[in-house]
Protein backbone atom coordinates (compact mmCIF):
# COMPACT_ATOMS: atom_id res chain seq x y z
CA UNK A 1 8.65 -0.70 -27.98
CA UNK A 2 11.43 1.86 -27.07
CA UNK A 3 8.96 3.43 -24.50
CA UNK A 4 8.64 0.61 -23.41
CA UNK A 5 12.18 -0.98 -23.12
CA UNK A 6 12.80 2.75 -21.48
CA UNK A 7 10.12 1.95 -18.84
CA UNK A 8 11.45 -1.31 -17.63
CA UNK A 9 15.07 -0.21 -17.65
CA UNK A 10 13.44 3.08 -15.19
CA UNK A 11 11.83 0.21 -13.01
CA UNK A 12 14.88 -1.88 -12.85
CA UNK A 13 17.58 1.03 -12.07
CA UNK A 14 15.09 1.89 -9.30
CA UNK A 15 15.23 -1.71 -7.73
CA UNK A 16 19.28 -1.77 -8.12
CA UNK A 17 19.33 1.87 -6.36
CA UNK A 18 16.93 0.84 -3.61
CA UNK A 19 19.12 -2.15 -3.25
CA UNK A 20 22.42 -0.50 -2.73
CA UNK A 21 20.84 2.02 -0.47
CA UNK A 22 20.21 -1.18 1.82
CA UNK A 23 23.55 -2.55 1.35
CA UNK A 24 25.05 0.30 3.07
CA UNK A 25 22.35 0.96 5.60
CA UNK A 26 23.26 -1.88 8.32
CA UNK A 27 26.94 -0.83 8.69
CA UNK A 28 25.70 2.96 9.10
CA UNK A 29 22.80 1.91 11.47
CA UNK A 30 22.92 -1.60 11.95
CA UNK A 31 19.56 -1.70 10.00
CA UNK A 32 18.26 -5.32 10.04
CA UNK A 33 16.38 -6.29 5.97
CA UNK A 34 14.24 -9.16 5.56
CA UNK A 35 12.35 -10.10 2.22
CA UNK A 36 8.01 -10.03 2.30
CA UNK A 37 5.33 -10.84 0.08
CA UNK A 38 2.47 -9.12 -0.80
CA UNK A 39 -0.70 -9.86 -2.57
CA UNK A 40 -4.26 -8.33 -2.07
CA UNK A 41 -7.46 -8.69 -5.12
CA UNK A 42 -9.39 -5.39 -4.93
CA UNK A 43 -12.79 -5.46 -6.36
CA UNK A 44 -15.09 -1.93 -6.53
CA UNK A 45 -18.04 -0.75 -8.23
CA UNK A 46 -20.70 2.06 -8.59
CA UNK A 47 -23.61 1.29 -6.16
CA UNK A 48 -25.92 1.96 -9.28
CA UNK A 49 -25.25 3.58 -12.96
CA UNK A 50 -24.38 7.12 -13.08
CA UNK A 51 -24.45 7.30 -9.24
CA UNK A 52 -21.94 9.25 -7.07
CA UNK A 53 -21.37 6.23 -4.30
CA UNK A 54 -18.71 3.78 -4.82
CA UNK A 55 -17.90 0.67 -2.48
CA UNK A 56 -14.59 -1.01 -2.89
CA UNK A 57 -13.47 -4.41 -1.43
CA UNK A 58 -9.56 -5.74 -0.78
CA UNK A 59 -8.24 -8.67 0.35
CA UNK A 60 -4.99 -8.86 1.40
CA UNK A 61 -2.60 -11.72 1.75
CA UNK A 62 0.90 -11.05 3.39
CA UNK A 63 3.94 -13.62 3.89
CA UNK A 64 7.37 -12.53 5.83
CA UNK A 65 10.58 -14.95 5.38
CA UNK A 66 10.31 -14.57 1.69
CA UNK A 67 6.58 -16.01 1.49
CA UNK A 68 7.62 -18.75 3.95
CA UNK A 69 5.61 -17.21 6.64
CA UNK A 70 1.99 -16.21 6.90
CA UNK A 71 1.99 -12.83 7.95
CA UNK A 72 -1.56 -11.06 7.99
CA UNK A 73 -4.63 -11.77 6.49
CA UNK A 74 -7.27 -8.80 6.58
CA UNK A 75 -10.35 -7.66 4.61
CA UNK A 76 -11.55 -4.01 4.08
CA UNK A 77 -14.23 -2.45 2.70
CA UNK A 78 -15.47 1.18 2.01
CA UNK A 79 -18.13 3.43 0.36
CA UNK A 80 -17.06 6.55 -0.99
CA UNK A 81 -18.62 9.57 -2.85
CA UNK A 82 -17.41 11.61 -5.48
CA UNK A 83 -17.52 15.24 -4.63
CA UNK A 84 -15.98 16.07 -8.15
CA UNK A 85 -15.02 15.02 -11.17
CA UNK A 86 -11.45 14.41 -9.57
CA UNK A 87 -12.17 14.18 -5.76
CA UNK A 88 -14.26 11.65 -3.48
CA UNK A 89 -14.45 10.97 0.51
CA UNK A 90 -15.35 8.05 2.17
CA UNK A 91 -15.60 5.82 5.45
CA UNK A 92 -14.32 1.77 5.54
CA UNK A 93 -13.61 -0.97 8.01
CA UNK A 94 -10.98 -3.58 7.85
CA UNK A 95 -10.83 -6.54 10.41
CA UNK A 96 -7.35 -8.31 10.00
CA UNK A 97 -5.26 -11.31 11.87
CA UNK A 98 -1.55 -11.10 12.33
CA UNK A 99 0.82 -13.85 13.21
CA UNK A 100 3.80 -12.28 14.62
CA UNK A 101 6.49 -14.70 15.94
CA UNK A 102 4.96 -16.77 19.06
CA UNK A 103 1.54 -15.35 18.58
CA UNK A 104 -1.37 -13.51 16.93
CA UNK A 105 -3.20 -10.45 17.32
CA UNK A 106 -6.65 -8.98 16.08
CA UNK A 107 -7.31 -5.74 14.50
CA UNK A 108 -10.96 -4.14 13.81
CA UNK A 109 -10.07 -0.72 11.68
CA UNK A 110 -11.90 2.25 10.82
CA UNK A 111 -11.07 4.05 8.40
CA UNK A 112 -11.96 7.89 7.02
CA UNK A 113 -10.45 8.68 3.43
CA UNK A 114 -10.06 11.94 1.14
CA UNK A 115 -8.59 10.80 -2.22
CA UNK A 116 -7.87 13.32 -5.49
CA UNK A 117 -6.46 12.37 -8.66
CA UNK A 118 -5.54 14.18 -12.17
CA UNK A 119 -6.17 11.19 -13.79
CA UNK A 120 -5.64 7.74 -15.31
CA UNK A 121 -2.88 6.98 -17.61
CA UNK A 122 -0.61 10.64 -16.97
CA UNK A 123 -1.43 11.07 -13.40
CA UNK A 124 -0.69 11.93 -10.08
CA UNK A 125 -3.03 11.10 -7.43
CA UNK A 126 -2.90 12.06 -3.50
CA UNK A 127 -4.66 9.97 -0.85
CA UNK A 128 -4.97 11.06 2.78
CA UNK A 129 -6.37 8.45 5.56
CA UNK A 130 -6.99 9.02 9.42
CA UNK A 131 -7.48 5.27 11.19
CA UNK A 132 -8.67 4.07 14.73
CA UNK A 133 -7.20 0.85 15.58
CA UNK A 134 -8.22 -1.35 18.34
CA UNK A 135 -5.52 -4.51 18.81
CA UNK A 136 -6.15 -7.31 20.77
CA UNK A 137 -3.23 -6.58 24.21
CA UNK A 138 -3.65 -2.73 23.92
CA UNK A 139 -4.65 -0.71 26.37
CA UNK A 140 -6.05 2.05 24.18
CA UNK A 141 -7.19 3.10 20.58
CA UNK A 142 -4.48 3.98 17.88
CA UNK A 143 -4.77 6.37 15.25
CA UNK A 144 -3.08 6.54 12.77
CA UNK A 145 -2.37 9.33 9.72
CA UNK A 146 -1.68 7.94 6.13
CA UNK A 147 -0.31 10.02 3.20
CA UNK A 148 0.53 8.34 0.00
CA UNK A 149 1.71 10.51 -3.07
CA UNK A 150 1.37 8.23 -6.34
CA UNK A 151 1.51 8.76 -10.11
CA UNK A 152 1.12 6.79 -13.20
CA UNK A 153 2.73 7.22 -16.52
CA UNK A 154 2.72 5.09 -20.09
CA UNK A 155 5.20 2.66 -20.96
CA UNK A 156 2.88 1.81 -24.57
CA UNK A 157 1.13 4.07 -26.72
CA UNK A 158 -2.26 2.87 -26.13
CA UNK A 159 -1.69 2.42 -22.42
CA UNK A 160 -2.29 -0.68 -21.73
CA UNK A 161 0.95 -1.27 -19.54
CA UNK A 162 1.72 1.85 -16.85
CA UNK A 163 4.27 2.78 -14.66
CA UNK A 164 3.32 3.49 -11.23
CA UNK A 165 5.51 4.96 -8.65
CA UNK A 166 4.29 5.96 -5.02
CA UNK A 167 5.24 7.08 -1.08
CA UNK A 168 3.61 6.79 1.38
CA UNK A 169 3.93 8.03 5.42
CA UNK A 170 2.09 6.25 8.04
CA UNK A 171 2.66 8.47 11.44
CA UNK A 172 0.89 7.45 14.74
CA UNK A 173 -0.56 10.60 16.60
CA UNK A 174 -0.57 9.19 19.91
CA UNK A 175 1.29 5.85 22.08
CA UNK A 176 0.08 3.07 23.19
CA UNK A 177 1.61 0.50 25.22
CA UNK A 178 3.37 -1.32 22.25
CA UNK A 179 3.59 1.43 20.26
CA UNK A 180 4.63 5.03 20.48
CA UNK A 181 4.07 8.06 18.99
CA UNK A 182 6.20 8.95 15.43
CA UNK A 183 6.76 7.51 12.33
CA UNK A 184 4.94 4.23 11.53
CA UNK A 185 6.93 3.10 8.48
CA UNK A 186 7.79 4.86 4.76
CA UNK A 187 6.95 2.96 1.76
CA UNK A 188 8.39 3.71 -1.46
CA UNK A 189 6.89 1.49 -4.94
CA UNK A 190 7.54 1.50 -8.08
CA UNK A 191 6.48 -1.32 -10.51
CA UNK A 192 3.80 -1.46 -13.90
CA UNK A 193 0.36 -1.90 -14.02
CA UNK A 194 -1.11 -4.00 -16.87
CA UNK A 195 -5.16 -3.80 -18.73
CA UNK A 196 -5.63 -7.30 -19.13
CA UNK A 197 -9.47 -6.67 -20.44
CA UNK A 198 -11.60 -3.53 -19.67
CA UNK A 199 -12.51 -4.51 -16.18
CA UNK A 200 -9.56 -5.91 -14.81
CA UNK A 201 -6.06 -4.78 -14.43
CA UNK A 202 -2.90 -6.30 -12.64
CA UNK A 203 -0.08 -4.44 -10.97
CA UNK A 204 3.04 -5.99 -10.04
CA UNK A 205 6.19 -3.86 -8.25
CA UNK A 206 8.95 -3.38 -5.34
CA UNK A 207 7.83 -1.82 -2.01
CA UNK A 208 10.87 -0.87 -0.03
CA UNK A 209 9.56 -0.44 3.52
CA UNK A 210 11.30 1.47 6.36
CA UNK A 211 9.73 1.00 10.11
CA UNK A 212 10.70 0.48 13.71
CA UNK A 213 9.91 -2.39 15.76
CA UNK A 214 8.40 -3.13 18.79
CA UNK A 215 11.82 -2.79 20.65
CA UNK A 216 12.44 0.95 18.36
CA UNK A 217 15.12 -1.18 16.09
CA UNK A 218 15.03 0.31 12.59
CA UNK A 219 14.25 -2.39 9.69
CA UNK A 220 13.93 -2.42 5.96
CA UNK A 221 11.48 -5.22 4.23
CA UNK A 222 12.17 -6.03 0.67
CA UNK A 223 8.33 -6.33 -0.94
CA UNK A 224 7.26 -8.00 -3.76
CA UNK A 225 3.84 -7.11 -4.46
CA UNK A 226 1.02 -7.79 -6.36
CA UNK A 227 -2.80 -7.09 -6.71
CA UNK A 228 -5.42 -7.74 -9.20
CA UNK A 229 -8.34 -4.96 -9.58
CA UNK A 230 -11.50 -5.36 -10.65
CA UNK A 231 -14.24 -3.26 -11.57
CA UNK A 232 -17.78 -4.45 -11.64
């Protein structure tokens, strides 16, 4: 219980920091914040019993204005191999809608992925994705390079309830006419991750997410997120 108690007060000193960091960002560089919501229900498997191909399938739900506002909807899939015990590559897809203000766009994604981890309950894991996306108005492809750094700890002695804590850097490597070349966005998580039976799982956090709009203003989005994984 001390672990525990320890774990939450981590997760909740992290929140307060991230907040107060925020605070003082507008009147340093007029940095406008809104508040998101994030949900997505990612289901994977082993193509067959002992075999070295996985698929994996999320679903992602996103609301801006708090959850007031429908945001994105988008689906992805991908098959991956392991290559070892601690290392697999793979290729996806994701199509997704967004519903910026006074419109919507399409998105068809592709996706190539390297992933490595140390392990499950102590952990730290790297993932490292290149994408191609073509949006509906754009005169071109995008790609775009993802890093995300993320590691897991216990907060229980039979780990059942984790804490998680990630980055991750999403850089465009070429411009577009809505979009130039740099820095994407930066986002930073921290929150728990709870066994509810064998197969399934729930993890529920803070994203704090740094980008650039359209018109190169810098923003911050307070994220509440939340996804439920399940393993056939």
């Amino acid at each position: 219980m001390a672990r525990m108690r320890n774990g939450g007060a981590m997760v909740v000193a992290a929140v307060l920091f991230f907040a107060a960091v925020d605070a003082a960002a507008p009147a340093v560089a007029q940095t406008q914040t809104d508040q998101r919501a994030w949900t997505a229900v990612s289901v994977q498997g082993r193509v067959s019993a002992g075999s070295p191909w996985r698929w994996a399938s999320d679903s992602l739900v996103r609301g801006r204005d708090g959850a007031g506002t429908l945001d994105l909807l988008a689906e992805r899939v991908m098959v991956t191999r392991d290559l070892t015990w601690s290392s697999s590559a793979g290729i996806g897809y994701a199509y997704g809608a967004a519903f910026p203000d006074g419109g919507s766009l399409r998105e068809h994604r592709f996706v190539q992925q390297y992933a490595w981890s140390t392990g499950v309950n102590w952990g730290v894991s790297l993932k490292s994705r290149l994408e191609e996306r073509f949006i509906t108005g754009q005169d071109g492809v995008q790609f775009r390079v993802r890093q995300q750094v993320r590691a897991t700890w216990p907060l229980v002695a039979r780990g059942r309830l984790l804490g998680v804590a990630s980055e991750e850097l999403l850089v465009r490597t070429n411009s577009t006419a809505s979009a130039p070349r740099g820095v994407d966005s930066n986002r930073m998580f921290l929150g728990v991750r709870r066994t509810l039976t064998p197969r399934t799982g729930v993890e529920i956090g803070y994203v704090n997410v740094s980008w650039r709009d359209t018109s190169g203003r810098s923003r911050r989005s307070h994220v509440m997120s939340a996804t439920l994984a399940v393993s056939r």
